[in-house]
C-alpha atoms as a PDB file:
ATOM      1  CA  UNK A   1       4.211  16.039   6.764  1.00  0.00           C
ATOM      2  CA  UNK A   2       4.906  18.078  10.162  1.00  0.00           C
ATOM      3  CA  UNK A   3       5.120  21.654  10.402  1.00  0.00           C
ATOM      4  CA  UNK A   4       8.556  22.633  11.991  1.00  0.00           C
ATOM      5  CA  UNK A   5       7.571  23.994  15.335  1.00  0.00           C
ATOM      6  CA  UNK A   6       8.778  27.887  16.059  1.00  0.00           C
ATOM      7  CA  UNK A   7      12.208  27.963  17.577  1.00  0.00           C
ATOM      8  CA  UNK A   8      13.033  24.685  16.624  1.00  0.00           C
ATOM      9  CA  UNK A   9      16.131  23.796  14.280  1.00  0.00           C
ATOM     10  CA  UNK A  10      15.263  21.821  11.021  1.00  0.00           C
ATOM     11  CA  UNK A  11      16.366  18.035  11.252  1.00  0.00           C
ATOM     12  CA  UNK A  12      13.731  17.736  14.345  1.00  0.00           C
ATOM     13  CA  UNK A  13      12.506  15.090  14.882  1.00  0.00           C
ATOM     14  CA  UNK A  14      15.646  12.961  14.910  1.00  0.00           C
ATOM     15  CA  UNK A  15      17.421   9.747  16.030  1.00  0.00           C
ATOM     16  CA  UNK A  16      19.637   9.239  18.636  1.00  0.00           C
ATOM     17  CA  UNK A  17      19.299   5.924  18.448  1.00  0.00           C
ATOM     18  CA  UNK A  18      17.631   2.953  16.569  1.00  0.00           C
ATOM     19  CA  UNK A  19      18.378  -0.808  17.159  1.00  0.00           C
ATOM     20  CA  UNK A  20      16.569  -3.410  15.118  1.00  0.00           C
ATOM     21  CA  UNK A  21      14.351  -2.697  11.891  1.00  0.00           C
ATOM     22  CA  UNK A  22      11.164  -4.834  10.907  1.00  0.00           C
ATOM     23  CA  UNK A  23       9.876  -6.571  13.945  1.00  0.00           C
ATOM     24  CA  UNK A  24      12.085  -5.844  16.489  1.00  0.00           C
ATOM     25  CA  UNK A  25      12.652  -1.925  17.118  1.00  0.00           C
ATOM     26  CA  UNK A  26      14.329  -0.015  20.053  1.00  0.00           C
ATOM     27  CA  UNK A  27      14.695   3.915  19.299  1.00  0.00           C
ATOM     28  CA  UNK A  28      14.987   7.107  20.854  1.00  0.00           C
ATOM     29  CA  UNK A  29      13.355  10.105  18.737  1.00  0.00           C
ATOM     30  CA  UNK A  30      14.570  13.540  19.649  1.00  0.00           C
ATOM     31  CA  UNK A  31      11.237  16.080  19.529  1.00  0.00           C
ATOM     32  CA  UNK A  32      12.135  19.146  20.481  1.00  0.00           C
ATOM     33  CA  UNK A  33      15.272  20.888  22.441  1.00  0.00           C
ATOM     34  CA  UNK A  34      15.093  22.936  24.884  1.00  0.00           C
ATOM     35  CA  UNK A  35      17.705  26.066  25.105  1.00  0.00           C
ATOM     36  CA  UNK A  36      19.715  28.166  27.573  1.00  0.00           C
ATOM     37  CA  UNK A  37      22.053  30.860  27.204  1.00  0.00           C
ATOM     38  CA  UNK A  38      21.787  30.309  23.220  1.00  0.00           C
ATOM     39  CA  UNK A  39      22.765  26.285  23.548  1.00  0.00           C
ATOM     40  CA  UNK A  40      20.469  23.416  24.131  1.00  0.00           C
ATOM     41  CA  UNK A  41      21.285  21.856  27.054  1.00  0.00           C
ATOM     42  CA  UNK A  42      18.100  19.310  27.175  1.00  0.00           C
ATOM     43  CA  UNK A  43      16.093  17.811  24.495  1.00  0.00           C
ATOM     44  CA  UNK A  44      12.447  16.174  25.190  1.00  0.00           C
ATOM     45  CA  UNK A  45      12.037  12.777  23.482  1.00  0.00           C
ATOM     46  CA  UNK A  46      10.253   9.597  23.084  1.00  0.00           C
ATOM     47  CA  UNK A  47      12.056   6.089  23.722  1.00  0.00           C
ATOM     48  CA  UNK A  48       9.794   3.943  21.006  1.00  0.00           C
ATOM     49  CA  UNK A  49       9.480  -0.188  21.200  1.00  0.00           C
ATOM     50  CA  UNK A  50       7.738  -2.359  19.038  1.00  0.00           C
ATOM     51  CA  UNK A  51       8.369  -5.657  19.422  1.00  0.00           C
ATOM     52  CA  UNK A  52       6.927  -8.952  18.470  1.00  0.00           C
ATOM     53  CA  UNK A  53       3.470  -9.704  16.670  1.00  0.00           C
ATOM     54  CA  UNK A  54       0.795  -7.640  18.115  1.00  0.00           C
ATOM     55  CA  UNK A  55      -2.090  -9.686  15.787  1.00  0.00           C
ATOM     56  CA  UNK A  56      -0.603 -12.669  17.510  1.00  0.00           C
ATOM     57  CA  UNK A  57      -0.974 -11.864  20.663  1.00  0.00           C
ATOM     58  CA  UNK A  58       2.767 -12.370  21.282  1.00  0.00           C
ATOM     59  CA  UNK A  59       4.374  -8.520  21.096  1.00  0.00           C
ATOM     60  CA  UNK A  60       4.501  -5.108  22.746  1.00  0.00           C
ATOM     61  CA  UNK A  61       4.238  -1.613  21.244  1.00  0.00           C
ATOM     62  CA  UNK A  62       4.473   1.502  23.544  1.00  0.00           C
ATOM     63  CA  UNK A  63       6.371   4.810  23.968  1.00  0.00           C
ATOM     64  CA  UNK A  64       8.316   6.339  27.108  1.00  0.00           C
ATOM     65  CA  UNK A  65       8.775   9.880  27.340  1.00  0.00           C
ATOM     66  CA  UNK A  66      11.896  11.314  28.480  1.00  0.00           C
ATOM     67  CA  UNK A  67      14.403  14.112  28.712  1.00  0.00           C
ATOM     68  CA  UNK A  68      18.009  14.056  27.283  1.00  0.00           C
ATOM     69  CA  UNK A  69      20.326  16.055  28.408  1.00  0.00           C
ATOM     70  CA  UNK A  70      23.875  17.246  26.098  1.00  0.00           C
ATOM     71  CA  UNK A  71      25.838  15.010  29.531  1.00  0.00           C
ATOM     72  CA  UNK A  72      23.856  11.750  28.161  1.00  0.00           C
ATOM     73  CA  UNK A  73      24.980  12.261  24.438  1.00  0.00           C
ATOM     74  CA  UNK A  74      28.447  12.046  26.168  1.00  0.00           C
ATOM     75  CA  UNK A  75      27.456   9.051  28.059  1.00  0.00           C
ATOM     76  CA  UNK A  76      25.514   7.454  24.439  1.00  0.00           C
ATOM     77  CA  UNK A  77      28.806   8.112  22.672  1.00  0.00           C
ATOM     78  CA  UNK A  78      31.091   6.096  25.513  1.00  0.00           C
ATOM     79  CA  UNK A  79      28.579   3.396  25.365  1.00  0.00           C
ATOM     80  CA  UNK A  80      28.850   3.024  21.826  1.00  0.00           C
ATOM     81  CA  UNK A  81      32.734   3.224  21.732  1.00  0.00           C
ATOM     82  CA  UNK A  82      32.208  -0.158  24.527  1.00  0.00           C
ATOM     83  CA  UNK A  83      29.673  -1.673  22.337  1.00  0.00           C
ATOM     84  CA  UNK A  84      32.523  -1.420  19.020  1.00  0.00           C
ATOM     85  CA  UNK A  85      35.218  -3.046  21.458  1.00  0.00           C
ATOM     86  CA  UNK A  86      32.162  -6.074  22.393  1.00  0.00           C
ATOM     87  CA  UNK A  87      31.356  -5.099  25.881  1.00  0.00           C
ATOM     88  CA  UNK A  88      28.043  -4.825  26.971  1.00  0.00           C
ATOM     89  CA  UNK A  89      26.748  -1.222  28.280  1.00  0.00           C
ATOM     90  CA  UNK A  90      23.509   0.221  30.636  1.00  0.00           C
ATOM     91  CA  UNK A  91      23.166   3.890  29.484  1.00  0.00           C
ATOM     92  CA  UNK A  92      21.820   6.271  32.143  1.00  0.00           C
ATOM     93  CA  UNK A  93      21.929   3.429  34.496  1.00  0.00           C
ATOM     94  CA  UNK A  94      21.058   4.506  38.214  1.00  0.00           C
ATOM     95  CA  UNK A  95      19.715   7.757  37.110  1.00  0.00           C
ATOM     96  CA  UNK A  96      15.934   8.556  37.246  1.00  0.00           C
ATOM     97  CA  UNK A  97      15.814   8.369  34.255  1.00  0.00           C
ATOM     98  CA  UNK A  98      14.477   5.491  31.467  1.00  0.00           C
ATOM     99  CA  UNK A  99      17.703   3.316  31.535  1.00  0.00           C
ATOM    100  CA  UNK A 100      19.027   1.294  28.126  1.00  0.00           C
ATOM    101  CA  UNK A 101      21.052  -1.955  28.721  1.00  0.00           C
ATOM    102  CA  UNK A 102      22.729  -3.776  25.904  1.00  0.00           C
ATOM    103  CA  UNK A 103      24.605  -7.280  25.540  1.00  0.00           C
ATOM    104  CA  UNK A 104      25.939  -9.041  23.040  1.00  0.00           C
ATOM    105  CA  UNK A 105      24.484 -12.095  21.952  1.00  0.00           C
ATOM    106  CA  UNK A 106      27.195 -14.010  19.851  1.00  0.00           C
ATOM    107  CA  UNK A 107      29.104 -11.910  17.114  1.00  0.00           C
ATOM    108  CA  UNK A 108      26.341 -10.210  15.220  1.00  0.00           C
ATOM    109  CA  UNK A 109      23.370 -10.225  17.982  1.00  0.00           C
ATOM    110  CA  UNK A 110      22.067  -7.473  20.470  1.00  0.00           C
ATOM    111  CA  UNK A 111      20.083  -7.970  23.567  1.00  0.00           C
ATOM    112  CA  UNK A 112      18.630  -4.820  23.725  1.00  0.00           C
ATOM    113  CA  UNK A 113      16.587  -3.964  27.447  1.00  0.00           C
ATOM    114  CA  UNK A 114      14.322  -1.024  28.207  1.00  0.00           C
ATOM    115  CA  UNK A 115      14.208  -0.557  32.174  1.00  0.00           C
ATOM    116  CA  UNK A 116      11.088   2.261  32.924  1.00  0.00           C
ATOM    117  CA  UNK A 117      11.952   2.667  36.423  1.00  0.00           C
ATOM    118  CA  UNK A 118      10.192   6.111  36.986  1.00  0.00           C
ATOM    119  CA  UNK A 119       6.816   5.288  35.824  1.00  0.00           C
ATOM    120  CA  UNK A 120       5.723   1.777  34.461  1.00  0.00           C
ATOM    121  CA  UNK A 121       8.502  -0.275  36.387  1.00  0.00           C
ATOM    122  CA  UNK A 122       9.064  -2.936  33.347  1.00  0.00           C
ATOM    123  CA  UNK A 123      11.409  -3.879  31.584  1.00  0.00           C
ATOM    124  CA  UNK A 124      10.759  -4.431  27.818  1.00  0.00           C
ATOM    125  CA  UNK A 125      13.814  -7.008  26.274  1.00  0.00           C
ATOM    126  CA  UNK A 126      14.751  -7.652  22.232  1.00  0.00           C
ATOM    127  CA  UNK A 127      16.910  -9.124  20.563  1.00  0.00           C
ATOM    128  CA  UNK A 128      18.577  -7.264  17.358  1.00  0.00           C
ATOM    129  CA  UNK A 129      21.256  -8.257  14.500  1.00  0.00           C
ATOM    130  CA  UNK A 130      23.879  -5.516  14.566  1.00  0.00           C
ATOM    131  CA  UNK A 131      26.519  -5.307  11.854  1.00  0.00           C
ATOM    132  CA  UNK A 132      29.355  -2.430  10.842  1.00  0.00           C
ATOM    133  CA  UNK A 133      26.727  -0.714   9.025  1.00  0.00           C
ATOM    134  CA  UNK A 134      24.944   0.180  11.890  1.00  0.00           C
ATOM    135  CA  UNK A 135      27.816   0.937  14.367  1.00  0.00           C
ATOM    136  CA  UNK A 136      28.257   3.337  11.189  1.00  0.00           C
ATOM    137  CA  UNK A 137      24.629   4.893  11.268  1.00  0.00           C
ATOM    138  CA  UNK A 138      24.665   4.505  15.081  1.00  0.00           C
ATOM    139  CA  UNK A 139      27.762   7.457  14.874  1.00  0.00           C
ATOM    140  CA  UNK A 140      25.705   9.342  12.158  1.00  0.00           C
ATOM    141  CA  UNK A 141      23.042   9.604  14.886  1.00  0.00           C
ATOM    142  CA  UNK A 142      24.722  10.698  17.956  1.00  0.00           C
ATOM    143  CA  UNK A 143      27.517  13.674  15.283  1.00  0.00           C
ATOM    144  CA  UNK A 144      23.541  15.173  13.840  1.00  0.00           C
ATOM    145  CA  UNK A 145      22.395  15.268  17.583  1.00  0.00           C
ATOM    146  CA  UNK A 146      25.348  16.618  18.490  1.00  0.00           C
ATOM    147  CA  UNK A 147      25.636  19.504  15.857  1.00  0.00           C
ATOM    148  CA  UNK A 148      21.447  20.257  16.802  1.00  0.00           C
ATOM    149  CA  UNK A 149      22.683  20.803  20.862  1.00  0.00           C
ATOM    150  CA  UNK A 150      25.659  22.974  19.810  1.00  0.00           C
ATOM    151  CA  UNK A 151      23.889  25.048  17.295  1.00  0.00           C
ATOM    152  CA  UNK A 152      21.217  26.264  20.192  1.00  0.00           C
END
């Protein structure tokens, strides 16, 4: 267990966003948020991949700091709205800033790809099942990230 860090609202840490479960994971943990004027207008977090079979030699496992800003849960919630209608979507593309690119992959398959272009300069690519359920938990995400920003 964590201890809640001063200042902080409860329900941190938190998920933007999580594609894939055992195996195959792409997600973006909110840490901490930082506030102005009584809102948060920025939130510190850690884009997490684990993918493949590390005792195999044939995986990858790391984690990407960045910063989230309340414009990019905008941006998250457009991209998921184009994701529901089957398009495929880069989130924070051409910003400095980590950028997420998804495709679809038949009717029930994500290609999920990392781009680090600040830092590492790799790309990190999985592949994900995606059904209703987790356009429905996708949503639950991005409302409680919401409702953390706005009560700052």
């Amino acid at each position: 267990m964590t201890s809640q860090d001063a200042g902080q609202p409860a329900g941190l840490p938190c998920e933007l966003f999580r594609f894939g479960t055992d195996g195959n994971v792409v997600a973006l943990r909110i840490d901490s948020l930082a506030p102005q004027d009584g809102r948060a207008i920025e939130a510190t977090g850690t884009i997490e991949i684990d993918c493949g079979d590390l005792a195999a030699g044939r995986g990858v496992r790391g984690a990407l700091p960045t910063l989230v800003g309340d414009d990019d849960l905008d941006a998250w919630r457009e991209a998921l709205d184009a994701l529901d209608l089957g398009q495929d979507v880069a989130w924070r593309a051409d910003q400095k800033a980590t950028e997420v690119h998804v495709r679809w992959e038949h009717d029930n398959m994500l290609v999920v790809t990392v781009s680090d272009t600040m830092s590492l300069l790799t790309d990190v690519t999985t592949a994900v099942p995606v059904s209703d359920e987790w356009f429905e938990e996708a949503y639950d995400r991005l409302d409680r990230v919401y409702e953390l920003f706005e009560r700052r």
